[in-house]
N, C-alpha and C. Protein backbone atom coordinates (compact mmCIF):
# COMPACT_ATOMS: atom_id res chain seq x y z
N UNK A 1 39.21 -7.16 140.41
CA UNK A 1 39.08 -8.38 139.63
C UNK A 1 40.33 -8.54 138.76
N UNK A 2 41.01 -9.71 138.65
CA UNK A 2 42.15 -9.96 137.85
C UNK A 2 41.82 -10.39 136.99
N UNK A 3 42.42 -9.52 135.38
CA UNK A 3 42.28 -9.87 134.10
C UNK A 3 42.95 -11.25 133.78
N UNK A 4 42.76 -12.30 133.82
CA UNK A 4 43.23 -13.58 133.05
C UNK A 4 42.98 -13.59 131.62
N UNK A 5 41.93 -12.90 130.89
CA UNK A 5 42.39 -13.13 129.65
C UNK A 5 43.13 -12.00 128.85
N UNK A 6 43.56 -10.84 128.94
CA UNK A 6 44.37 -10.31 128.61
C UNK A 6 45.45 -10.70 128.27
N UNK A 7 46.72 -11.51 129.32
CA UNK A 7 47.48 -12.44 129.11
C UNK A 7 48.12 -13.40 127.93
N UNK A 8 46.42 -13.67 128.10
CA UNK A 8 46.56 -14.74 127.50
C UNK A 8 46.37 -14.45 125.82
N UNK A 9 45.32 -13.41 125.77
CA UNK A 9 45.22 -12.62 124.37
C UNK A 9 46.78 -12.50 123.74
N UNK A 10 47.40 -11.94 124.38
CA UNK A 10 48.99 -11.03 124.07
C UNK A 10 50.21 -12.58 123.49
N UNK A 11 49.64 -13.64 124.53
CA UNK A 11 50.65 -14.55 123.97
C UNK A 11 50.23 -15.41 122.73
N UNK A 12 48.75 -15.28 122.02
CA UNK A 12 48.40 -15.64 120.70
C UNK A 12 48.85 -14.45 120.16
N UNK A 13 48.39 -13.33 120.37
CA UNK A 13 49.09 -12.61 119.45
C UNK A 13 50.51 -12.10 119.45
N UNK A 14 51.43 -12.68 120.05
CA UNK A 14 52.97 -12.69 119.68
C UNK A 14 53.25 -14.28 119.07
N UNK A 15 52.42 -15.12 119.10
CA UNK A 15 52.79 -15.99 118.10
C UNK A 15 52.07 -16.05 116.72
N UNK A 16 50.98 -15.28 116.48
CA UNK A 16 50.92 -14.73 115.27
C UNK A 16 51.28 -13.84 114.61
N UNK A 17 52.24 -12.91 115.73
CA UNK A 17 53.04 -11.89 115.00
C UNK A 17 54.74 -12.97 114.91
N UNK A 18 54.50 -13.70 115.15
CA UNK A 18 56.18 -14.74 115.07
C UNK A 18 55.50 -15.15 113.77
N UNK A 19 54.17 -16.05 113.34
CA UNK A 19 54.15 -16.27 111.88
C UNK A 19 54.01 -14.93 111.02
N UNK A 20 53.95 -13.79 110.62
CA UNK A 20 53.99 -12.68 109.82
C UNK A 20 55.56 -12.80 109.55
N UNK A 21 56.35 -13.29 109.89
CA UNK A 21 57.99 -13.62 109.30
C UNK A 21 58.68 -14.55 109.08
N UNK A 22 57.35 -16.00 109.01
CA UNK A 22 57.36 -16.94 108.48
C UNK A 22 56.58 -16.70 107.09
N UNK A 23 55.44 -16.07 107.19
CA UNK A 23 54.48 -16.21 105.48
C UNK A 23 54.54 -14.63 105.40
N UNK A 24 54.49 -14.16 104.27
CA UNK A 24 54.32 -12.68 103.60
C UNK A 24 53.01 -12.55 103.70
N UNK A 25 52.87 -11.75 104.61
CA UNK A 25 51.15 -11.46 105.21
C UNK A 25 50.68 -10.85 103.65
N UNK A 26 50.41 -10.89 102.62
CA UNK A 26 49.85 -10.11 101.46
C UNK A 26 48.46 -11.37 100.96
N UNK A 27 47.69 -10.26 100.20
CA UNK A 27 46.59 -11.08 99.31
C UNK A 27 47.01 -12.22 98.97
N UNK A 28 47.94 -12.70 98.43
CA UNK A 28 48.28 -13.96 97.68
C UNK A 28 48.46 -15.08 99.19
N UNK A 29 48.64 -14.74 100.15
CA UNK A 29 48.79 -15.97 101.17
C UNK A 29 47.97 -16.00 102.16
N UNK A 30 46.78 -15.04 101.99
CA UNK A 30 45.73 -15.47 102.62
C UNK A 30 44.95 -16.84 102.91
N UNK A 31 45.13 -17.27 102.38
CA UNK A 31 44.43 -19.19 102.06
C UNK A 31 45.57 -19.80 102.71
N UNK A 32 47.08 -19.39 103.00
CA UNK A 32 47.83 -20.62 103.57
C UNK A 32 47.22 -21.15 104.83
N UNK A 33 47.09 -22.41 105.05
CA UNK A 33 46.64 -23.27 106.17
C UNK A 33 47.89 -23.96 106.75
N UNK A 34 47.83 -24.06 107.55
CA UNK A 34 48.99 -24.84 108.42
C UNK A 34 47.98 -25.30 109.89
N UNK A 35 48.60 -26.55 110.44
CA UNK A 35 48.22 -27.01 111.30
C UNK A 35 48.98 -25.92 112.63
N UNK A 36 49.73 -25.40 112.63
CA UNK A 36 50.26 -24.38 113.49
C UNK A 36 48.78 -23.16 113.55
N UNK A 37 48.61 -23.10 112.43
CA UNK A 37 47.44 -21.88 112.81
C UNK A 37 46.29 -22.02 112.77
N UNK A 38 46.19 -23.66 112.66
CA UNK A 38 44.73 -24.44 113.23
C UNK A 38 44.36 -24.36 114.92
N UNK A 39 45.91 -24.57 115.36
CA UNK A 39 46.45 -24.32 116.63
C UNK A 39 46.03 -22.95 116.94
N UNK A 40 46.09 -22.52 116.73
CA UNK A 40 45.96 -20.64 117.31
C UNK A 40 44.71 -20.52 117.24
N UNK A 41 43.96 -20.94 116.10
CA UNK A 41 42.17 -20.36 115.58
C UNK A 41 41.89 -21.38 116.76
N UNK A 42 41.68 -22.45 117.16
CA UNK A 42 41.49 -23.27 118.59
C UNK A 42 41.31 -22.95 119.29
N UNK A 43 42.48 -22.40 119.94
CA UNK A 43 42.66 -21.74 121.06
C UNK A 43 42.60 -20.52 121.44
N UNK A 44 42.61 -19.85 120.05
CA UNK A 44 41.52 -18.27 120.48
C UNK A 44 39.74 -18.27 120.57
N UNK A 45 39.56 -19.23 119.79
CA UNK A 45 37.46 -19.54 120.03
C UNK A 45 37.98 -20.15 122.06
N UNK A 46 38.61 -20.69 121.93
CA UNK A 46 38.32 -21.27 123.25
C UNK A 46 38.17 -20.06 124.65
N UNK A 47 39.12 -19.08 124.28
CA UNK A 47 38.97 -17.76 124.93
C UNK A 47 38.39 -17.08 124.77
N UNK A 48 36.87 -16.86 123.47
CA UNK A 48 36.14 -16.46 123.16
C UNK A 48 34.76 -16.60 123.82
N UNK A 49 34.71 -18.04 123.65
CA UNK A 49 33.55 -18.64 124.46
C UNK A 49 33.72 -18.86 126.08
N UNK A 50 34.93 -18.44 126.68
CA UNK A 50 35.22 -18.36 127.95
C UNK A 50 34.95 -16.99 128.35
N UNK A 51 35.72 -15.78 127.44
CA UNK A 51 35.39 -14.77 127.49
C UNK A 51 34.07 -14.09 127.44
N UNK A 52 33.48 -14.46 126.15
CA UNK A 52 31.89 -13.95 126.30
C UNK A 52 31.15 -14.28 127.06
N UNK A 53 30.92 -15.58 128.09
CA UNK A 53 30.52 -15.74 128.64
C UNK A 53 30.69 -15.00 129.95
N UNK A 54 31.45 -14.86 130.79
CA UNK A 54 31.84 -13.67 131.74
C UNK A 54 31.44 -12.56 131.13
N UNK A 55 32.02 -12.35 129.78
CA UNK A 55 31.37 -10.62 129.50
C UNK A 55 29.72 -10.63 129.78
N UNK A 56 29.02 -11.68 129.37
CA UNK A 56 27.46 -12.07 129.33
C UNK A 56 26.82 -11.79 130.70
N UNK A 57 27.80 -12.45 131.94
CA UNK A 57 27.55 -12.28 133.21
C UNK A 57 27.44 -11.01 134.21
N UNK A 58 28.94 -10.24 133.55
CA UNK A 58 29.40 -9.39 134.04
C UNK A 58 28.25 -8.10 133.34
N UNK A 59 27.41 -8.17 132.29
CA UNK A 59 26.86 -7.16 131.70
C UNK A 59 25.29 -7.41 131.79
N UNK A 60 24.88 -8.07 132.72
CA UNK A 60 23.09 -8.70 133.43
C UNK A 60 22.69 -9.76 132.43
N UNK A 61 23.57 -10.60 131.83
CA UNK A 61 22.93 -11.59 131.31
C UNK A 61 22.35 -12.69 132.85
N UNK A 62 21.58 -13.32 132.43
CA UNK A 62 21.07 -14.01 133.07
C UNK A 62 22.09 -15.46 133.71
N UNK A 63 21.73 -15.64 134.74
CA UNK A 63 22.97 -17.12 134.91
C UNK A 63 22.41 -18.67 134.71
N UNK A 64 22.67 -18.78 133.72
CA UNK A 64 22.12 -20.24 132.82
C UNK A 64 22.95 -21.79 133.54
N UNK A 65 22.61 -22.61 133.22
CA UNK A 65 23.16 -23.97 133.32
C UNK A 65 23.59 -24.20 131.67
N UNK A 66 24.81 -24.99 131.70
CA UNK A 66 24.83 -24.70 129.54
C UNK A 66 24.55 -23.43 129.02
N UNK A 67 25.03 -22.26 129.26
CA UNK A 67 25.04 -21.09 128.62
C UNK A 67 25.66 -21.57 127.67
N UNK A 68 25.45 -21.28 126.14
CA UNK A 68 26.15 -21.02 124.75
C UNK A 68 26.82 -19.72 124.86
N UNK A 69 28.04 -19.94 124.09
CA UNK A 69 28.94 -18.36 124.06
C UNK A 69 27.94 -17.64 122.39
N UNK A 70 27.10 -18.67 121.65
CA UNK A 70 26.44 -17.95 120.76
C UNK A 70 25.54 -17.10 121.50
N UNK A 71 24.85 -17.97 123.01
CA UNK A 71 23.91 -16.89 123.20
C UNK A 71 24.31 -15.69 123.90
N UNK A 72 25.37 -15.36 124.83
CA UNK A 72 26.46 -14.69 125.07
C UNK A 72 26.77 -13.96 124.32
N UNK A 73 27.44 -13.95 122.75
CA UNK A 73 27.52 -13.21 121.80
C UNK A 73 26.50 -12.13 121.65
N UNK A 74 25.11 -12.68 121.39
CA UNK A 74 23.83 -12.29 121.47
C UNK A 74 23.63 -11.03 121.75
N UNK A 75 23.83 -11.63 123.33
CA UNK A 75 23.39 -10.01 124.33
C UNK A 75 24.72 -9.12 123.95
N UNK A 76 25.93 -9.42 124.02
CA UNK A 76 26.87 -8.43 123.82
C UNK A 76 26.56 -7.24 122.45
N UNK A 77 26.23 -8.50 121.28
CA UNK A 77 25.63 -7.45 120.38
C UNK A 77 24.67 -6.42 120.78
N UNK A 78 23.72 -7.27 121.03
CA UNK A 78 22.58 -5.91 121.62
C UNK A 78 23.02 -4.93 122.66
N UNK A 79 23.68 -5.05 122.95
CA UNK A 79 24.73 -4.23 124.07
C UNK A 79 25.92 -3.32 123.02
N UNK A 80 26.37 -3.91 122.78
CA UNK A 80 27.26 -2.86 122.55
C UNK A 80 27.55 -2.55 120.64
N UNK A 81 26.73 -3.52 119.88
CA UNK A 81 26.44 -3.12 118.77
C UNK A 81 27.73 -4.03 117.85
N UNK A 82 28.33 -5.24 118.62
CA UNK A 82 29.33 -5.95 118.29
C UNK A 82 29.68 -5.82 116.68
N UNK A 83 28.86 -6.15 115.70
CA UNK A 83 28.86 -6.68 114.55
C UNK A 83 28.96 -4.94 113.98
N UNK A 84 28.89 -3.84 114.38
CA UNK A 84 29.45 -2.76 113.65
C UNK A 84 31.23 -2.29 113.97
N UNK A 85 31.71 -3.22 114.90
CA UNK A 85 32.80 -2.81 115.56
C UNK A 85 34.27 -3.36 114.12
N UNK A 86 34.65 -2.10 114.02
CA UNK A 86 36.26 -2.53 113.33
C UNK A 86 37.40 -2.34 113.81
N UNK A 87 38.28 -3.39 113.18
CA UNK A 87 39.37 -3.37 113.61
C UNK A 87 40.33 -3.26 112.70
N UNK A 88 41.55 -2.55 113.00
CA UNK A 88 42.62 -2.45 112.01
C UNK A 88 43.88 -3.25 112.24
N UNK A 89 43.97 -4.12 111.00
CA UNK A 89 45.77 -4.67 111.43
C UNK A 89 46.72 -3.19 110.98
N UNK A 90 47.66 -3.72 112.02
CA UNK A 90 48.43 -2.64 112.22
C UNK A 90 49.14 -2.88 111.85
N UNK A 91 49.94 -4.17 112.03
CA UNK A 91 51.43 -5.00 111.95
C UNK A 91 52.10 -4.48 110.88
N UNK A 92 53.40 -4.32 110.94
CA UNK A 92 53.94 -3.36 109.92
C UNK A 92 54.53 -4.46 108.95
N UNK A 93 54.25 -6.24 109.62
CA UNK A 93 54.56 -7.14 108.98
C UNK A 93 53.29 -7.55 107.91
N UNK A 94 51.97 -6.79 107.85
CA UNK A 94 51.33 -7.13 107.17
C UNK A 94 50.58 -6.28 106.00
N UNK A 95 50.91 -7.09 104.99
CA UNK A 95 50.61 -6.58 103.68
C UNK A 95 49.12 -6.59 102.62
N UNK A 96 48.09 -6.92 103.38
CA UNK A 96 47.33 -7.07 102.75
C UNK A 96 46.49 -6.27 102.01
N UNK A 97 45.76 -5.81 101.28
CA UNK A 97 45.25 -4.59 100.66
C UNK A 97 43.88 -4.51 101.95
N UNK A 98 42.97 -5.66 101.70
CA UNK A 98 41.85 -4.74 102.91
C UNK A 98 42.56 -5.16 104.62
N UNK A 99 42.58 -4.04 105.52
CA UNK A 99 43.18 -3.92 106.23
C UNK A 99 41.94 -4.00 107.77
N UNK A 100 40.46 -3.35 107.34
CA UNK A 100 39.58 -3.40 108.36
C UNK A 100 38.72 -4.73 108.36
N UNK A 101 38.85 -5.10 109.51
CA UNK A 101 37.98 -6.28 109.96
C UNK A 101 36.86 -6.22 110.68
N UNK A 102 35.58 -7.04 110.17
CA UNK A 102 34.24 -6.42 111.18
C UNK A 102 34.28 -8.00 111.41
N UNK A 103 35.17 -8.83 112.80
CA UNK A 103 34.56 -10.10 113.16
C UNK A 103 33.43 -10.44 113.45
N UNK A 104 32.43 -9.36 113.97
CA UNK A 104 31.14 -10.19 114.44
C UNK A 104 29.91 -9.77 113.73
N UNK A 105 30.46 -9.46 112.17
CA UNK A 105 29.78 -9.59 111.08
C UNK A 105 29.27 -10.76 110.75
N UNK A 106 27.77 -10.90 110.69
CA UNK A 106 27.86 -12.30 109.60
C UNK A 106 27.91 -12.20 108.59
N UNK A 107 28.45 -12.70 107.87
CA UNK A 107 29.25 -12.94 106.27
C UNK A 107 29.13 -13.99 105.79
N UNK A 108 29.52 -15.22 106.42
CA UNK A 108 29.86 -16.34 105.59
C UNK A 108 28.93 -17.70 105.92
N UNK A 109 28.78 -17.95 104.99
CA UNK A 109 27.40 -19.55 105.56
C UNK A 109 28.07 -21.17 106.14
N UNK A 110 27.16 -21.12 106.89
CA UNK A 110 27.94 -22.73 107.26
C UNK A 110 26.95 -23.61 106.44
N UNK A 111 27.51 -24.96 106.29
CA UNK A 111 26.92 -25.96 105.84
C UNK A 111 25.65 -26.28 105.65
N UNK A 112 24.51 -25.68 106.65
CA UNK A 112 23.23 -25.37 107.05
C UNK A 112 22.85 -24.36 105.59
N UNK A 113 23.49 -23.50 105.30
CA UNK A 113 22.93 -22.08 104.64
C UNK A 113 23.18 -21.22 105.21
N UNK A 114 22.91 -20.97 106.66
CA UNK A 114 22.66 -20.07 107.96
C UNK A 114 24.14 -18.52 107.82
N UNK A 115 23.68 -17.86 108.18
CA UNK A 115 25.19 -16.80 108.07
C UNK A 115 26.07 -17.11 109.40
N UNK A 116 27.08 -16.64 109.67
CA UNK A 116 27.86 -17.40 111.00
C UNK A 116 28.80 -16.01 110.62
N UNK A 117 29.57 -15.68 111.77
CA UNK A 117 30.97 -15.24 111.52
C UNK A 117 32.01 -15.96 111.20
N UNK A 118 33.05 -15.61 110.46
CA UNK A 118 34.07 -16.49 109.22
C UNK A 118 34.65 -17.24 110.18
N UNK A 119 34.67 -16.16 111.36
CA UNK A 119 35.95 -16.97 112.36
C UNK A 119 34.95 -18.16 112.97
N UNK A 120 33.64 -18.02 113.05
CA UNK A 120 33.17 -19.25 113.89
C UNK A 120 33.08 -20.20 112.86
N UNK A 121 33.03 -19.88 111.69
CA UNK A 121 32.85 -21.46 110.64
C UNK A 121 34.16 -21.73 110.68
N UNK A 122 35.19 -21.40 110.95
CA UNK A 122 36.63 -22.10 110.79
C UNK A 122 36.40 -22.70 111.63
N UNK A 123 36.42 -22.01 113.31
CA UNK A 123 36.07 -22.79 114.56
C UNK A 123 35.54 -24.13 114.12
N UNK A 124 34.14 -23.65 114.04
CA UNK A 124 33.42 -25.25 113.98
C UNK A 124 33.74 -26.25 113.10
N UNK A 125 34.17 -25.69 111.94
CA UNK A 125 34.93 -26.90 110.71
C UNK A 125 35.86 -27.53 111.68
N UNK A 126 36.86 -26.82 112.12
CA UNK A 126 38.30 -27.59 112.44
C UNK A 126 38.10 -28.73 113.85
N UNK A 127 36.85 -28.04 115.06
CA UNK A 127 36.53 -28.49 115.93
C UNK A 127 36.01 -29.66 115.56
N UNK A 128 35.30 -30.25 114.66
CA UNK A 128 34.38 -30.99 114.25
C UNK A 128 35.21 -32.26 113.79
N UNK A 129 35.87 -31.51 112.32
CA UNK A 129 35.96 -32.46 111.54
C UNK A 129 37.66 -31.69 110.70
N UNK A 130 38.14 -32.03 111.50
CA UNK A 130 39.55 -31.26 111.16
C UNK A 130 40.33 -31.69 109.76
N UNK A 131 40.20 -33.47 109.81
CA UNK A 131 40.91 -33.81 108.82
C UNK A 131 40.06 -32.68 107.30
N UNK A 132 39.52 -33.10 106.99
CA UNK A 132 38.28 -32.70 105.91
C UNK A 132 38.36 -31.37 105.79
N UNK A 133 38.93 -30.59 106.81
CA UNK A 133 38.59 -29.04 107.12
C UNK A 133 40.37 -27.78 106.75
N UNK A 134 41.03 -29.01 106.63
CA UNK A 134 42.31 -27.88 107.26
C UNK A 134 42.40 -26.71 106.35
N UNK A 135 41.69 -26.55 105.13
CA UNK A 135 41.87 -25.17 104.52
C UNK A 135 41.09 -24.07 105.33
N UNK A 136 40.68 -24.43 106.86
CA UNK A 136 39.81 -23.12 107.79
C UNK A 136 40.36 -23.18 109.00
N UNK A 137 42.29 -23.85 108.63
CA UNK A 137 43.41 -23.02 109.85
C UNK A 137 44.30 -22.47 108.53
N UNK A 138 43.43 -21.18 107.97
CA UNK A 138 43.97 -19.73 106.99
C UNK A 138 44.81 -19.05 108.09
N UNK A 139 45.60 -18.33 107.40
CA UNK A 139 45.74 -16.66 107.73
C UNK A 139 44.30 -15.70 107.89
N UNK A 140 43.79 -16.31 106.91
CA UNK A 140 42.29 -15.46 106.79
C UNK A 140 41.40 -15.38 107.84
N UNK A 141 41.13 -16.56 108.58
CA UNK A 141 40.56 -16.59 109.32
C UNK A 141 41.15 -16.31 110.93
N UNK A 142 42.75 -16.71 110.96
CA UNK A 142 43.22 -16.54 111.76
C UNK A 142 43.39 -14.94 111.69
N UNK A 143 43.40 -13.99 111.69
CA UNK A 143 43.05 -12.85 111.62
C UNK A 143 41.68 -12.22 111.81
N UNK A 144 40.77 -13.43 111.74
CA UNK A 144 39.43 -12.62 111.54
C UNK A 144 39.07 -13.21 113.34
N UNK A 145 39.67 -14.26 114.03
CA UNK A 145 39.35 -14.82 115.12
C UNK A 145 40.10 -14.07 116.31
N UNK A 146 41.20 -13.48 115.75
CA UNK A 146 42.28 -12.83 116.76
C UNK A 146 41.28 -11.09 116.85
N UNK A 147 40.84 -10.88 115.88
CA UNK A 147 40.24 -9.17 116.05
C UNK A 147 39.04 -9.50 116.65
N UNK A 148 38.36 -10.77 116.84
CA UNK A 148 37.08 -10.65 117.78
C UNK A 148 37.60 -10.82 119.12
N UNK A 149 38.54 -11.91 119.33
CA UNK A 149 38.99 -11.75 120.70
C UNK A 149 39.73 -10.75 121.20
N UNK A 150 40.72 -10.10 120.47
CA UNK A 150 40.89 -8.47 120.48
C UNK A 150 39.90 -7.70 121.14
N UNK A 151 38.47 -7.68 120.11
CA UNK A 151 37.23 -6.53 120.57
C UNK A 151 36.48 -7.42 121.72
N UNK A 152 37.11 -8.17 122.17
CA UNK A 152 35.85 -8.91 123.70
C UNK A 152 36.89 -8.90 124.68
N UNK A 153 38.25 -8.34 124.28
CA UNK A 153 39.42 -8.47 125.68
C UNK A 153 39.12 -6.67 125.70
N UNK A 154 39.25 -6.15 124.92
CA UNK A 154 38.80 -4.60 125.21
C UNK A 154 38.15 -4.18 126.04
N UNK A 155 36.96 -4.89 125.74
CA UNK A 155 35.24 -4.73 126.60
C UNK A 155 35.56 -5.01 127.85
N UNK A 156 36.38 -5.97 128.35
CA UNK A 156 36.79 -6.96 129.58
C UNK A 156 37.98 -6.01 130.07
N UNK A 157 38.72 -5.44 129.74
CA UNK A 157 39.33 -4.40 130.20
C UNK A 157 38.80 -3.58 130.90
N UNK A 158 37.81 -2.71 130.38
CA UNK A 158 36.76 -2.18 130.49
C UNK A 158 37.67 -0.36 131.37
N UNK A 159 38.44 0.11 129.77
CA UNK A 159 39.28 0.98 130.23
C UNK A 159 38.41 2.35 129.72
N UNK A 160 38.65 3.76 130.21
CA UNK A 160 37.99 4.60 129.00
C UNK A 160 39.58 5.09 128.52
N UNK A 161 39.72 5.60 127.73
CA UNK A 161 40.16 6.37 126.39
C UNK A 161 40.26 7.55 126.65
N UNK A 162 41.50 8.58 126.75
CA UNK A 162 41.29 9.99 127.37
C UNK A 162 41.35 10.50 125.56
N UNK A 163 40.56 11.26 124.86
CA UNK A 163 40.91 12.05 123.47
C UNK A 163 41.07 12.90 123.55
N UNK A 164 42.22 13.72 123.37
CA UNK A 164 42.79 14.70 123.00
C UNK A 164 43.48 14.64 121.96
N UNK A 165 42.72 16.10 120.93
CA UNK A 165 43.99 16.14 119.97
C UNK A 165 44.08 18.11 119.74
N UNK A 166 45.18 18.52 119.88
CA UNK A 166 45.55 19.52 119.75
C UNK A 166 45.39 20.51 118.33
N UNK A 167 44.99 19.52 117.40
CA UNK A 167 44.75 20.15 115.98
C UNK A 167 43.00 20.21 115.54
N UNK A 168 42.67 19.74 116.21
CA UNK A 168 40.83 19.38 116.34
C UNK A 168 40.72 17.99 115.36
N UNK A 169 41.51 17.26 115.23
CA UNK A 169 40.98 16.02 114.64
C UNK A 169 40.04 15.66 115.07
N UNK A 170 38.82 14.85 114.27
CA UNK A 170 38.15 14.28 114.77
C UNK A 170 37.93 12.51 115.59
N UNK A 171 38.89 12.03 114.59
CA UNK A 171 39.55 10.61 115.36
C UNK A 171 41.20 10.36 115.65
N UNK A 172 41.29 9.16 115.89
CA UNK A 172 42.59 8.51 115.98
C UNK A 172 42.87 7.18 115.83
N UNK A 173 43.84 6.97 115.85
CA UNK A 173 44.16 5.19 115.90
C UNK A 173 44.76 5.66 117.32
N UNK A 174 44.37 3.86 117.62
CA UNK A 174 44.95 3.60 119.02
C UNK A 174 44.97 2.14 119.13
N UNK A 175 46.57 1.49 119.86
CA UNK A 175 46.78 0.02 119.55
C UNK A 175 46.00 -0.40 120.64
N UNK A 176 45.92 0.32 121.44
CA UNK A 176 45.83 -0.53 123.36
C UNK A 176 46.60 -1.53 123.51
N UNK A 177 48.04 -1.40 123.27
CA UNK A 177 48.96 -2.23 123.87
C UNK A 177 49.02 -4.03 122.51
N UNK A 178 48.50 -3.66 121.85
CA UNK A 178 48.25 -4.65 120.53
C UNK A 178 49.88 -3.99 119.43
N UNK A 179 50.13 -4.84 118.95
CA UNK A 179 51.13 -4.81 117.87
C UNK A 179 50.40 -5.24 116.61
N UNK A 180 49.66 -5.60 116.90
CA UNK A 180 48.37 -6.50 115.19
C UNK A 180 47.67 -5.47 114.88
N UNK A 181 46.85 -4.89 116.38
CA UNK A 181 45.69 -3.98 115.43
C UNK A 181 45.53 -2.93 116.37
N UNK A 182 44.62 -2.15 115.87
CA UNK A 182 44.65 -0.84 116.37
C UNK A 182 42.72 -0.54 116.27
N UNK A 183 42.50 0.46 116.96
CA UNK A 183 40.97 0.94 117.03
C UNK A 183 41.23 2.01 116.48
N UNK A 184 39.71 3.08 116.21
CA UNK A 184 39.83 3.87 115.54
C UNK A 184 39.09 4.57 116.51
N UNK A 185 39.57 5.60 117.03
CA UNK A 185 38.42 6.58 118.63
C UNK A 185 37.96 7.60 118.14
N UNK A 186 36.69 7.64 117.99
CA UNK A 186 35.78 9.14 117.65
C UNK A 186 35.35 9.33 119.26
């Protein structure tokens, strides 16, 4: 089977590692919005909900007419425990003090009340109603949308991990070919 979204992962994230030397990745510029990285948060949900859905297929989800990538999400959680999974920016261009990301945490409420992941309320703000919305194409979020599609191009890889360490550590970092972020292998 040929990986198509891998690819495509690597060329959002070399143009979000091209903005880390446009803005000073630190606490203070987390909130910058730009229509450039409204652009990127777009078009990484769009590989999200393309992606989970195949992951959904490929892992005995059922084959729907109108499958939702929420309900997709779903089973992956119950599968593989999504919403405990972290990720580390790595980028040596980025400065921020918290460094681990749990994307398929819910955290943040949409308009409803309801909890959502940060990266899907940007999604749906900007998809919706963009003018009204552009403070949710962040850095913030664009970071929090790139480490879920990160942890669903992983899964879709579907590589194992040889661990060895010669001193008995118990973990490691490891990029898998990422310049942004890195896993942590017990």
């Amino acid at each position: 089977m040929t990986n198509i979204y891998w690819p495509v992962y690597k060329n959002l994230e070399s143009e979000t590692l091209d903005l880390t030397y446009n803005i000073h990745i630190d606490d203070n510029q987390l909130n910058v919005y730009s229509s450039k990285i409204s652009d990127l948060i777009l078009r990484s949900a769009i590989e999200i909900e393309s992606l989970s859905k195949e992951l959904y297929l490929l892992n005995g989800g059922e084959e729907k007419t109108n499958l939702r990538f929420d309900d997709a999400i779903k089973l992956l959680n119950n599968l593989w425990l999504l919403e405990s999974k972290k990720i580390i920016i790595s980028s040596i261009n980025c400065f921020q003090t918290e460094k681990i990301l749990t994307p398929f945490e819910k955290k943040e409420k949409k308009l409803n009340g309801k909890l959502t992941y940060s990266w899907n309320n940007s999604y749906q703000n900007l998809k919706h109603d963009r003018a009204k919305s552009l403070s949710f194409g962040s850095v913030k979020y664009l970071f929090e949308i790139m480490s879920a599609l990160f942890i669903l191009n992983l899964y879709h890889r579907n590589e194992i991990i040889e661990y060895r360490t010669g001193n008995g550590e118990s973990n490691l970092l490891h990029t898998i070919d990422s310049k942004l972020f890195s896993i942590k292998v017990h």
